[in-house]
C-alpha atoms as a PDB file:
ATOM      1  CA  UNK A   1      -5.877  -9.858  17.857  1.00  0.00           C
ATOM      2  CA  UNK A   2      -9.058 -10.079  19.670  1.00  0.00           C
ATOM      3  CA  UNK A   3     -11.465 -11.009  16.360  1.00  0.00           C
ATOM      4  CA  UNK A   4     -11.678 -12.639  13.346  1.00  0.00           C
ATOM      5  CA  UNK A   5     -11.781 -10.839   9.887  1.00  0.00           C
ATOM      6  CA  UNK A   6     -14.779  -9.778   8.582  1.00  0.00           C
ATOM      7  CA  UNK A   7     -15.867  -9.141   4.951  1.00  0.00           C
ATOM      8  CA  UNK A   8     -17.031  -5.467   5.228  1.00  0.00           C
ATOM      9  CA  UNK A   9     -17.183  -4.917   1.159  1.00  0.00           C
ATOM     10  CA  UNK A  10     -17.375  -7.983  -1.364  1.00  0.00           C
ATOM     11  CA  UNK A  11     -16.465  -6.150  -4.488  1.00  0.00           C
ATOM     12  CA  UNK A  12     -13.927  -9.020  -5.817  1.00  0.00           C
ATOM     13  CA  UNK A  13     -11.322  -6.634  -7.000  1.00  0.00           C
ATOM     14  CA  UNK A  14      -9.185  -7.868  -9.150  1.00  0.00           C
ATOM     15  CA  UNK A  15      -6.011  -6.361  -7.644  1.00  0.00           C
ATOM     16  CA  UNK A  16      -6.930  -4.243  -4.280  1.00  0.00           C
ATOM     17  CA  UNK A  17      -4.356  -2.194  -2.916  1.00  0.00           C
ATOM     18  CA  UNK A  18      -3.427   0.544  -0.877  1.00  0.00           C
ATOM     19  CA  UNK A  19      -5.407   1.282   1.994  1.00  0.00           C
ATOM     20  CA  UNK A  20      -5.073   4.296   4.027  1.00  0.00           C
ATOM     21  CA  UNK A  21      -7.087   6.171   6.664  1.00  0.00           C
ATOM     22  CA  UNK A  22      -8.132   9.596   5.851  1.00  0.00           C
ATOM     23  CA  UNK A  23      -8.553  10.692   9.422  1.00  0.00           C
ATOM     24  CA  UNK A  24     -10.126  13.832   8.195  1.00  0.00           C
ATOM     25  CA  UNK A  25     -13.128  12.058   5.925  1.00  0.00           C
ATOM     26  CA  UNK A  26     -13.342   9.398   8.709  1.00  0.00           C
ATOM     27  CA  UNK A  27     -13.256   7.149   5.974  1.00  0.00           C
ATOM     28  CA  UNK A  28     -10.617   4.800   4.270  1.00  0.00           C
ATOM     29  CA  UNK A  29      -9.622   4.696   0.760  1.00  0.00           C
ATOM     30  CA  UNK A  30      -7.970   1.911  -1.765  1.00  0.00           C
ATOM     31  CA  UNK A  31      -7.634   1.069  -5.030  1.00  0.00           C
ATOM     32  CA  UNK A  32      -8.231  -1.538  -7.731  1.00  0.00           C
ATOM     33  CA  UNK A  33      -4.941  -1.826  -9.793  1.00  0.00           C
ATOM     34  CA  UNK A  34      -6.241  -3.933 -12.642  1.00  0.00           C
ATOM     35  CA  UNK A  35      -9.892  -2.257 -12.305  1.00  0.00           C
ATOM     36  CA  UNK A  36      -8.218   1.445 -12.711  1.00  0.00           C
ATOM     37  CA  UNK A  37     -10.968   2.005 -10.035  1.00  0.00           C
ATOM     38  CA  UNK A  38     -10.464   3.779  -7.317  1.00  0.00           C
ATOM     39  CA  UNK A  39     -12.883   2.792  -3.770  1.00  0.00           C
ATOM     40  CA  UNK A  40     -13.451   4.904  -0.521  1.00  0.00           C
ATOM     41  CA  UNK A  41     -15.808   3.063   2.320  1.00  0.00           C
ATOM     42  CA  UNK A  42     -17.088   5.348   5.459  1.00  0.00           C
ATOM     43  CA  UNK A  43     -17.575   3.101   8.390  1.00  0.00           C
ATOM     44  CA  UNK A  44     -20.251   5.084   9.827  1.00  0.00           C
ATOM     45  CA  UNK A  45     -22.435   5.054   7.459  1.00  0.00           C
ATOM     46  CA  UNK A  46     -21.500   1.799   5.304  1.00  0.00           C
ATOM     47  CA  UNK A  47     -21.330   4.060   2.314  1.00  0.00           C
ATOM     48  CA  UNK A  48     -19.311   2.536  -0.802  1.00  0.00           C
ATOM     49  CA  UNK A  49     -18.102   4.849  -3.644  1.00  0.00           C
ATOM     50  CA  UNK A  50     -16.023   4.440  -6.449  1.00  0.00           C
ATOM     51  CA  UNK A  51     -14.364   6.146  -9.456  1.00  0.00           C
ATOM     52  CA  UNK A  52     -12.930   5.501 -12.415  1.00  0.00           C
ATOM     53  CA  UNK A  53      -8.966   6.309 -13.086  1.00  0.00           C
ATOM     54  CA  UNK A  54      -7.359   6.836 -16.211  1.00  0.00           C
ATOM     55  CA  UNK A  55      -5.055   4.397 -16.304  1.00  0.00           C
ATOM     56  CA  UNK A  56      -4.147   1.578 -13.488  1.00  0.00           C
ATOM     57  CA  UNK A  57      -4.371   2.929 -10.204  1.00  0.00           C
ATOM     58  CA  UNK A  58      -1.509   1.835  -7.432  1.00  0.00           C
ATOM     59  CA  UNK A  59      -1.998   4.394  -4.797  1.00  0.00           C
ATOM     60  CA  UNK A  60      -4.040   7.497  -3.568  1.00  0.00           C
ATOM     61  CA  UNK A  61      -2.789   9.252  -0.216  1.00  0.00           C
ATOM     62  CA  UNK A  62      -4.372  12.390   0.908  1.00  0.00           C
ATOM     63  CA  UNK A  63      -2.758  15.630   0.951  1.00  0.00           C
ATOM     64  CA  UNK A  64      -2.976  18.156   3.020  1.00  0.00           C
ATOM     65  CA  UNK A  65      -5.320  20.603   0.619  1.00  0.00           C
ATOM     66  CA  UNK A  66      -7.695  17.424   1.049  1.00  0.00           C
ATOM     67  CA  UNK A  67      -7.310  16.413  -2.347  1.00  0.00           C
ATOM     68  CA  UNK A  68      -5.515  12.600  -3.048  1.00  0.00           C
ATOM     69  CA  UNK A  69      -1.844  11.942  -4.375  1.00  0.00           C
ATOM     70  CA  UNK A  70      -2.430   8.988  -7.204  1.00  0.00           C
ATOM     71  CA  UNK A  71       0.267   7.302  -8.455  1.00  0.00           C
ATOM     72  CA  UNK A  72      -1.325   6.496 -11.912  1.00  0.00           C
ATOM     73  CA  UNK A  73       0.394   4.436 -14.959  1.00  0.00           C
ATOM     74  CA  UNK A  74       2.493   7.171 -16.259  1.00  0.00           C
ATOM     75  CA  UNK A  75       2.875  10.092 -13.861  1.00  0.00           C
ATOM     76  CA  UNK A  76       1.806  11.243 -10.512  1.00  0.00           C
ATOM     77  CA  UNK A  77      -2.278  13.020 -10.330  1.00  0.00           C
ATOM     78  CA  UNK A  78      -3.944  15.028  -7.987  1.00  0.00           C
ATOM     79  CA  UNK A  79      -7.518  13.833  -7.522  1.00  0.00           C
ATOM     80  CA  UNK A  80     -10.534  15.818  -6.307  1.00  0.00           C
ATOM     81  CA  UNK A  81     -12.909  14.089  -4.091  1.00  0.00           C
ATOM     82  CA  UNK A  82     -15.722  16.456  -4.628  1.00  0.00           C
ATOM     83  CA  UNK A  83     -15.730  16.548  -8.444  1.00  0.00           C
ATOM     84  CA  UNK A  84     -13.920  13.152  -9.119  1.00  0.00           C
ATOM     85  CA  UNK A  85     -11.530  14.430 -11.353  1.00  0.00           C
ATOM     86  CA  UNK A  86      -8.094  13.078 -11.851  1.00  0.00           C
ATOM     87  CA  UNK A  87      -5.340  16.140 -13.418  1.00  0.00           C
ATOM     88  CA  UNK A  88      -1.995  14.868 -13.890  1.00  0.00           C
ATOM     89  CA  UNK A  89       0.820  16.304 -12.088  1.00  0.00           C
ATOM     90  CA  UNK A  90       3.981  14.989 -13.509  1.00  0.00           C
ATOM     91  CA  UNK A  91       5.264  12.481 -15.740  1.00  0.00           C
ATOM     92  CA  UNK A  92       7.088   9.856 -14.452  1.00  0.00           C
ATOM     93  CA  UNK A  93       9.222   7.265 -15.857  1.00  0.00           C
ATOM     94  CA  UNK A  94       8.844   8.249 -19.881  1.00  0.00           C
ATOM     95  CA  UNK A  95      11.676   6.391 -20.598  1.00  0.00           C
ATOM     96  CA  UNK A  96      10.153   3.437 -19.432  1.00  0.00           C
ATOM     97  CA  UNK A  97       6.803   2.876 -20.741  1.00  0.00           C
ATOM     98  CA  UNK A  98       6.587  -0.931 -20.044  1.00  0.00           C
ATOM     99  CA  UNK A  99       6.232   0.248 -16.086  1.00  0.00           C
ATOM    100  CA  UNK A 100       3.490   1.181 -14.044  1.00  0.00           C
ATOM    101  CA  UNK A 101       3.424   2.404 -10.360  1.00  0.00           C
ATOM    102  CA  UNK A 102       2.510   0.231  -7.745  1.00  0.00           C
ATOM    103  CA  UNK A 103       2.756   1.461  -3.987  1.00  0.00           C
ATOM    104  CA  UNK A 104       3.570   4.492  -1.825  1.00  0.00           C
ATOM    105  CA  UNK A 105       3.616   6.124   1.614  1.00  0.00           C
ATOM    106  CA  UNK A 106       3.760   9.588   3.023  1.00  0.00           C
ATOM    107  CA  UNK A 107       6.512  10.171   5.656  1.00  0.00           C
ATOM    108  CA  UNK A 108       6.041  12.951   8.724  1.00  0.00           C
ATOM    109  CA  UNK A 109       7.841  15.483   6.798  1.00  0.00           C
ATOM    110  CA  UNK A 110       5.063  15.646   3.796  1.00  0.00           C
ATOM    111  CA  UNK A 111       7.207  13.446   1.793  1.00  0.00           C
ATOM    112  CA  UNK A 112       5.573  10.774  -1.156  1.00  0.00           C
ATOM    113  CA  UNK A 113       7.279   7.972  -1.203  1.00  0.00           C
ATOM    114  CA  UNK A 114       6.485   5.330  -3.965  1.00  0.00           C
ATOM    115  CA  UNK A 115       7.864   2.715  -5.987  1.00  0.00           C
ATOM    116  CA  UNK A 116       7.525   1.416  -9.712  1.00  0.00           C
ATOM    117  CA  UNK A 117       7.466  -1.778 -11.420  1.00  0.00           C
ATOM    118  CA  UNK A 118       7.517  -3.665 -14.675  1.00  0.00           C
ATOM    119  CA  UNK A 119       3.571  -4.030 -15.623  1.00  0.00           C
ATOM    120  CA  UNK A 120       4.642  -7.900 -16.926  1.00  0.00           C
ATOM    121  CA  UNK A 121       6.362  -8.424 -13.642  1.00  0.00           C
ATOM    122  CA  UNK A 122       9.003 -10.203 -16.342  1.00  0.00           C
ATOM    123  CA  UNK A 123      11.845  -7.396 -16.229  1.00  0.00           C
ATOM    124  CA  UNK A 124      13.820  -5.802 -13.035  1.00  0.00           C
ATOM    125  CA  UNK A 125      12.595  -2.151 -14.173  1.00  0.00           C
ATOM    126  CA  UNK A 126      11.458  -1.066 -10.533  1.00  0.00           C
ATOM    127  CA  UNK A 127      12.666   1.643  -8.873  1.00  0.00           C
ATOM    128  CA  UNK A 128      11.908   3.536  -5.753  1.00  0.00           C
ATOM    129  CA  UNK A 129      11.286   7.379  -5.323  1.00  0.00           C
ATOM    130  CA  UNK A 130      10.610  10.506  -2.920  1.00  0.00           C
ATOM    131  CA  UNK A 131       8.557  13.451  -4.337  1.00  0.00           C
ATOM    132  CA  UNK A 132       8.691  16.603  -2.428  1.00  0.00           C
ATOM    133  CA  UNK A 133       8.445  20.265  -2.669  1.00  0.00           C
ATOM    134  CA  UNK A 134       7.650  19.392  -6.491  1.00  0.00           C
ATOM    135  CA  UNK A 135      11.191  17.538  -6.697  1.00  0.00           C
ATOM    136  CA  UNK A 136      11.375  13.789  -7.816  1.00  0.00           C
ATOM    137  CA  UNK A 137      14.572  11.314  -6.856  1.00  0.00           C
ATOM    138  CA  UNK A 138      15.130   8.020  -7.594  1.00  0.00           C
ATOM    139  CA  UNK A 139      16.716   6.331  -4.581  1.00  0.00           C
ATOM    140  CA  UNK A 140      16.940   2.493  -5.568  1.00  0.00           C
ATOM    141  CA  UNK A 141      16.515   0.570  -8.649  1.00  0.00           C
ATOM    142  CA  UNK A 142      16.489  -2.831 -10.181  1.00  0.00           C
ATOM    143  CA  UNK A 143      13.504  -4.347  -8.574  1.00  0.00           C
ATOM    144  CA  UNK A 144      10.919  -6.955  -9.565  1.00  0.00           C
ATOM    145  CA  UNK A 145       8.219  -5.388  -8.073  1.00  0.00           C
ATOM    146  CA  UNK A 146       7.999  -2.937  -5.830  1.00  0.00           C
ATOM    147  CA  UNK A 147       6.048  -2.518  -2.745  1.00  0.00           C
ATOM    148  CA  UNK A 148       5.715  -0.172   0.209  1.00  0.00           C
ATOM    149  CA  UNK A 149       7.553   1.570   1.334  1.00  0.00           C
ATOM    150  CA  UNK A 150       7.358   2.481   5.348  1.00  0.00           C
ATOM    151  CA  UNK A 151       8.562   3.855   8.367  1.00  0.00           C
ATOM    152  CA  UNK A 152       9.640   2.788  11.740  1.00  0.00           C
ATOM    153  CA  UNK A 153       8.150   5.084  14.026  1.00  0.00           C
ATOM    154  CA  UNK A 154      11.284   6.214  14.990  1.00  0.00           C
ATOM    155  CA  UNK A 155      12.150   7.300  11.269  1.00  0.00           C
ATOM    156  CA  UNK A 156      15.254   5.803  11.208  1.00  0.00           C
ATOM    157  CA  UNK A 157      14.363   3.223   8.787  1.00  0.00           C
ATOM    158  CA  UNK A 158      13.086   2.674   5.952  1.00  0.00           C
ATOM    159  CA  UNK A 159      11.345  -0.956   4.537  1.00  0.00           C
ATOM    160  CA  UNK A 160      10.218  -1.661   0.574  1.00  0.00           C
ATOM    161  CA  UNK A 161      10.101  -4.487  -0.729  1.00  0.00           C
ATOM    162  CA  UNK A 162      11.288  -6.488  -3.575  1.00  0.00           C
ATOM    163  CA  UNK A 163       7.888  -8.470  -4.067  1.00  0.00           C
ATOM    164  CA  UNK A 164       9.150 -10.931  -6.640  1.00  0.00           C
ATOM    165  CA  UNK A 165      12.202 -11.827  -4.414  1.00  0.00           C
ATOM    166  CA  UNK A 166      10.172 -12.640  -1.363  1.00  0.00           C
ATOM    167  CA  UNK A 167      12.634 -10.115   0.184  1.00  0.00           C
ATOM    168  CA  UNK A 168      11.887  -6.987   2.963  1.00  0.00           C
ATOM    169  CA  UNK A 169      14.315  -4.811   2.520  1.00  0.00           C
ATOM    170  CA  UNK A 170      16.075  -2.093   5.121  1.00  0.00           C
ATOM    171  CA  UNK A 171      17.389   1.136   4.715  1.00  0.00           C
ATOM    172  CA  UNK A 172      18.699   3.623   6.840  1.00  0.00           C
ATOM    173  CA  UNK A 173      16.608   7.024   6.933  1.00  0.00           C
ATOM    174  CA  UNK A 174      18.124  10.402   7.830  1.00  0.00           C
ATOM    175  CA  UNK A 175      16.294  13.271   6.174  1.00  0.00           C
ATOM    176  CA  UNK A 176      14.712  11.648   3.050  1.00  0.00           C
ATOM    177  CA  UNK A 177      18.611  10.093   2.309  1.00  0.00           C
ATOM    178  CA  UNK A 178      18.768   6.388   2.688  1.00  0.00           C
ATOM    179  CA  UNK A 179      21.781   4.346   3.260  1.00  0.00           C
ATOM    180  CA  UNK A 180      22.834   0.518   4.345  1.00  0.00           C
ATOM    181  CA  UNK A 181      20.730  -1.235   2.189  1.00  0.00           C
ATOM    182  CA  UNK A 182      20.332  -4.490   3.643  1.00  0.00           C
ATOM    183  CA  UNK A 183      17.670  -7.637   3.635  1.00  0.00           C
ATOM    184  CA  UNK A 184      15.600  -7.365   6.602  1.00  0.00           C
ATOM    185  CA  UNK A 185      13.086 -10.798   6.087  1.00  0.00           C
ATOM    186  CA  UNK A 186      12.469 -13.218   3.057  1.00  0.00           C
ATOM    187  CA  UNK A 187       8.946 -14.862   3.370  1.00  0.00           C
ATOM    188  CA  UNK A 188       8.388 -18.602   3.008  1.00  0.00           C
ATOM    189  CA  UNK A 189       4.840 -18.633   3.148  1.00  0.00           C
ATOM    190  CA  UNK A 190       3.645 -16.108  -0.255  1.00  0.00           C
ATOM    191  CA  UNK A 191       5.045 -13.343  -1.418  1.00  0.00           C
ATOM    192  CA  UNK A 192       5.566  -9.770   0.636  1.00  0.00           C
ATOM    193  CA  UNK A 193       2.974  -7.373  -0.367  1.00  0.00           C
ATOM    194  CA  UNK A 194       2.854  -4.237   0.685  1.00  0.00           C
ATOM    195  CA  UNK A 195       3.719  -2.704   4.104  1.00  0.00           C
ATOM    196  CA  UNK A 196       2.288  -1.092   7.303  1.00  0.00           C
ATOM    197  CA  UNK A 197       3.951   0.083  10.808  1.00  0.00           C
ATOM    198  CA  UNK A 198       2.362  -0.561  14.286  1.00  0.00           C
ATOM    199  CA  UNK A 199       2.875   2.049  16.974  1.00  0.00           C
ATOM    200  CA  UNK A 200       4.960  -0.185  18.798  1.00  0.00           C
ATOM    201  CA  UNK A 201       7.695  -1.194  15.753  1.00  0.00           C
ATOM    202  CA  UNK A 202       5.897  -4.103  14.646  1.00  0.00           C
ATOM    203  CA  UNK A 203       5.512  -4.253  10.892  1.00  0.00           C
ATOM    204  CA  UNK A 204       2.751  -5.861   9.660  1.00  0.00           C
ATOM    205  CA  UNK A 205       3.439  -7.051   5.390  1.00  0.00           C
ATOM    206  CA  UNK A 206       0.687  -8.445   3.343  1.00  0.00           C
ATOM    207  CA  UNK A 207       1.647 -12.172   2.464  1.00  0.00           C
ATOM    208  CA  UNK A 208       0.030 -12.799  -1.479  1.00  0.00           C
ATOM    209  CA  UNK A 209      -0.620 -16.114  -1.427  1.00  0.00           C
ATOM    210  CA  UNK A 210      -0.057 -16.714   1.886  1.00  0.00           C
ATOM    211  CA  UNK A 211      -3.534 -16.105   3.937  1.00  0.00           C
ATOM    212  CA  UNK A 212      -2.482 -13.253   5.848  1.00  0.00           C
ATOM    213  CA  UNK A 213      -1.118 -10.780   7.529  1.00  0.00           C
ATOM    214  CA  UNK A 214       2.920 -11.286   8.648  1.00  0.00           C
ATOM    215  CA  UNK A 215       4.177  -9.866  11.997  1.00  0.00           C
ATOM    216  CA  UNK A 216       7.838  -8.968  12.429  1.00  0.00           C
ATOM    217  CA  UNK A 217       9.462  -7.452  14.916  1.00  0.00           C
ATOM    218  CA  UNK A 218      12.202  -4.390  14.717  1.00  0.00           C
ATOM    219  CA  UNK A 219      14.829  -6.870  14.231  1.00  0.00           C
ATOM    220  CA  UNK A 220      13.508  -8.979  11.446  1.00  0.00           C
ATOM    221  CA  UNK A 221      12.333 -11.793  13.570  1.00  0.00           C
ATOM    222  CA  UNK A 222       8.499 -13.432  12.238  1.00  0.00           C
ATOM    223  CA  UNK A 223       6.445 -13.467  15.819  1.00  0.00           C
ATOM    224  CA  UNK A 224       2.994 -13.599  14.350  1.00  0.00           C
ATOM    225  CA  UNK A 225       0.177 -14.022  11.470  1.00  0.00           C
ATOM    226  CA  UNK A 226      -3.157 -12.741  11.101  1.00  0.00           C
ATOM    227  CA  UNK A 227      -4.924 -15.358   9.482  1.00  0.00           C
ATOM    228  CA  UNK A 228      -7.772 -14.607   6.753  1.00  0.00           C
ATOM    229  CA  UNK A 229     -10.230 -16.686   5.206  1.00  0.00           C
ATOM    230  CA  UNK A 230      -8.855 -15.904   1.604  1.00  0.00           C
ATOM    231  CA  UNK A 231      -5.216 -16.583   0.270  1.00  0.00           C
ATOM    232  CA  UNK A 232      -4.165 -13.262  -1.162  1.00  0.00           C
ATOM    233  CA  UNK A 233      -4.157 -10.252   0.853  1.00  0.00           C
ATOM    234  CA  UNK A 234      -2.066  -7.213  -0.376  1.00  0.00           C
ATOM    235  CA  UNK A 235      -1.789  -4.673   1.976  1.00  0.00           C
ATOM    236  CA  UNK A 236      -3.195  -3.374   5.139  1.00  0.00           C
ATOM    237  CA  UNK A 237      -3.896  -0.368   7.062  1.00  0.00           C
ATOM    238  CA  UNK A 238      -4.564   0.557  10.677  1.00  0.00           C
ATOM    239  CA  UNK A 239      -8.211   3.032  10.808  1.00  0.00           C
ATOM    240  CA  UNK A 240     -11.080   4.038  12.963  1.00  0.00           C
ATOM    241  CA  UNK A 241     -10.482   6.986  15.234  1.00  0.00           C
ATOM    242  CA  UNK A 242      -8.373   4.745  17.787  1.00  0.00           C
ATOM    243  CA  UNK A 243      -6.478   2.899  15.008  1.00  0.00           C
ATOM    244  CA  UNK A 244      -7.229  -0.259  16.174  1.00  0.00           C
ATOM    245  CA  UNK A 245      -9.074  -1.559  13.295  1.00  0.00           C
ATOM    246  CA  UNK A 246      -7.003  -3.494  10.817  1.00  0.00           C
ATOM    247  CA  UNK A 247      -8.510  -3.141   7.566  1.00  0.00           C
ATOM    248  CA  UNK A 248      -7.233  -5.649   4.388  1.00  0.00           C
ATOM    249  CA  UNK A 249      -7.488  -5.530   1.010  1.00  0.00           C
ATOM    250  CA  UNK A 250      -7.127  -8.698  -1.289  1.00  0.00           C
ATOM    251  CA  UNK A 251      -6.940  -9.653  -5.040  1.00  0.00           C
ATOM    252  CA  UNK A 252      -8.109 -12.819  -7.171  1.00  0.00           C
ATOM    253  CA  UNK A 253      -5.291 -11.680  -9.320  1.00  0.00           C
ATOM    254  CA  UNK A 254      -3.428 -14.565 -10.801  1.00  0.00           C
ATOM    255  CA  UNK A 255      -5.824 -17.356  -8.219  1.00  0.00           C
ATOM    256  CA  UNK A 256      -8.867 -16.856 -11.050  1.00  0.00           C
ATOM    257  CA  UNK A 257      -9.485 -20.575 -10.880  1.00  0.00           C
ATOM    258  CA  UNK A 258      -9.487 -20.109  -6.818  1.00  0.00           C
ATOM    259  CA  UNK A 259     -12.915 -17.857  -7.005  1.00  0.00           C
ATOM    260  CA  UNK A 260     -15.349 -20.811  -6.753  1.00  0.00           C
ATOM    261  CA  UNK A 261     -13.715 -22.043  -3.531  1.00  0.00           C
ATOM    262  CA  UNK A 262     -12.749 -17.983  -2.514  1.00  0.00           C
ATOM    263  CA  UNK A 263     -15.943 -16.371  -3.503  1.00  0.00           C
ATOM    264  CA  UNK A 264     -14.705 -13.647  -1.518  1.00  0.00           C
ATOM    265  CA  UNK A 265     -11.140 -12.710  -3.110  1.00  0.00           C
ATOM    266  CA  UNK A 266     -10.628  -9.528  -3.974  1.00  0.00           C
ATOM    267  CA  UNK A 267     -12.770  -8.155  -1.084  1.00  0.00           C
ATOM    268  CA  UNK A 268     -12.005  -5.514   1.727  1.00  0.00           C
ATOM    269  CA  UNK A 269     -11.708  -7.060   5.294  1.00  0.00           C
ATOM    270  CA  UNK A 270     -11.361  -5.637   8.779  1.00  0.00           C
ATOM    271  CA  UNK A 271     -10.356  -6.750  11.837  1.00  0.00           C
ATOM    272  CA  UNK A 272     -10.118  -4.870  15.274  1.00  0.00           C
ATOM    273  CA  UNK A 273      -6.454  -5.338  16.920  1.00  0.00           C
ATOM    274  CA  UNK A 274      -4.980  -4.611  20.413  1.00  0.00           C
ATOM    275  CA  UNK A 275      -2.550  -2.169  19.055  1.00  0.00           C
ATOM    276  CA  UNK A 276      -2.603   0.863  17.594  1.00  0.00           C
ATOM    277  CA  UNK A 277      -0.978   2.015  14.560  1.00  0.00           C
ATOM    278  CA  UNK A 278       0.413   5.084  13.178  1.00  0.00           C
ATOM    279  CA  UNK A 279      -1.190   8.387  12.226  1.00  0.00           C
ATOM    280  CA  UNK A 280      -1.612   8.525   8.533  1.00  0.00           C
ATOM    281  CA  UNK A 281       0.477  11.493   7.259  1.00  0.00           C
ATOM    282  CA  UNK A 282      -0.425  14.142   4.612  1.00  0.00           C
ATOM    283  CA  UNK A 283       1.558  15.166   1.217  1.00  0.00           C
ATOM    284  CA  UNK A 284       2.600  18.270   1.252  1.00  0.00           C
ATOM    285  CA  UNK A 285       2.521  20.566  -1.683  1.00  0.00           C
ATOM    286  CA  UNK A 286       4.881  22.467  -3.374  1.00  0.00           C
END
């Protein structure tokens, strides 16, 4: 690392998640989970934009027709940056209405991949799932809460997590089939948010409640933190047109009574990093 984080946007969300790069837009997009907001900030410009979702928001990855994939309490929606309208796609999880979606990643072959969770975070009602060519499959189940999940760079596996556990989890990946399902890392210091892959094999998991960013290599092992000046950061995701900056979202979620000494929880931080990460990949569409 070769800075410290910076606050870049102070909008104290209540539950910021899911960055991603939109290498297209030159821009990055997230989401407020609890806010059913959804955020996009331009670097070049400093511009900050928002919208309103219909129901809580866990993800938005863009798609190759340059609309967003948003995985939306309920079902999966398509929305459309230039008239801000969200149109649902399709229903997911009816028969469990106590859940809500949470994370999600696009693998090189156009592939969404995202998991669910119980909105209480009381019941193991998660699951994990790959949407493509208009088809949806479960491909794990029984988890606290979900998040990620990722790629090595390689392809070969596959990390989510089981956020309530502590618990990284590995998978072999062959063609959008996972096997060997395995623990990969448990944290000690917070909980494992969500997920991101450096160039090199390094994953990079969001510690909540655990001021930072966790670095572990391809064979589970912990060989670095990127610390932050607030306690609960929840994902992060590598941007700018080299993909060396490190951008962070965070949450006061459940640290309320932290905001007087955290003014700042629940903003967006950056930070520019030695390595590069991996190209952000687009949905593709039935």
């Amino acid at each position: 690392m070769t800075a410290e984080p910076e606050l870049i946007w102070d909008l104290g969300a209540e539950l910021g998640e899911g960055p991603v790069w939109d290498a297209a837009r030159s821009c990055l997009w997230f989401v407020d989970i609890k806010g059913r907001r959804l955020h996009r900030y331009t670097p070049a410009t400093g511009e900050k934009a928002s919208w309103d979702a219909p129901d809580q928001i866990g993800f938005a990855l863009p798609a190759e027709d340059g609309s967003l994939m948003c995985g939306v309490r309920g079902g999966l929606h398509r929305f459309d940056p230039a008239t801000g309208g969200f149109t649902l796609i399709l229903p997911v999880e009816e028969d469990r209405p106590q859940n809500r979606l949470n994370d999600g990643f696009v693998a090189p072959d156009g592939s969404l991949w995202f998991g669910s969770m119980d909105d209480s975070e009381e019941q193991k009602t998660g699951a994990l799932y790959r949407w493509f060519e208009g088809e949806l499959v479960r491909h794990d189940d029984g988890y606290g809460v979900t998040n990620g999940p990722c790629l090595s760079p390689d392809g070969k596996t596959l990390y989510h997590h089981d956020t309530l556990a502590k618990t990284v989890l590995a998978f072999d990946h062959e063609a959008g089939v996972l096997s060997n399902r395995r623990v990969f890392a448990v944290t000690d210091d917070g909980y494992c948010d969500g997920p991101t892959m450096r160039a090199d094999g390094v994953l990079h998991v969001g510690l909540f409640n655990g001021w930072g960013v966790g670095l572990y290599s391809p064979e589970g092992e912990r060989i670095g933190k990127i610390q932050t000046p607030v306690q609960t950061v929840t994902k992060a995701a590598f941007g700018g047109a080299d993909l060396q900056d490190l951008y962070m979202t965070t949450a006061w979620l459940g640290n309320a009574d932290k905001r007087a000494e955290q003014p700042t929880l629940g903003g967006l931080y950056r930070v520019r990093v030695e390595t590069p990460g991996l190209v952000q990949n687009l949905i593709r569409l039935p």
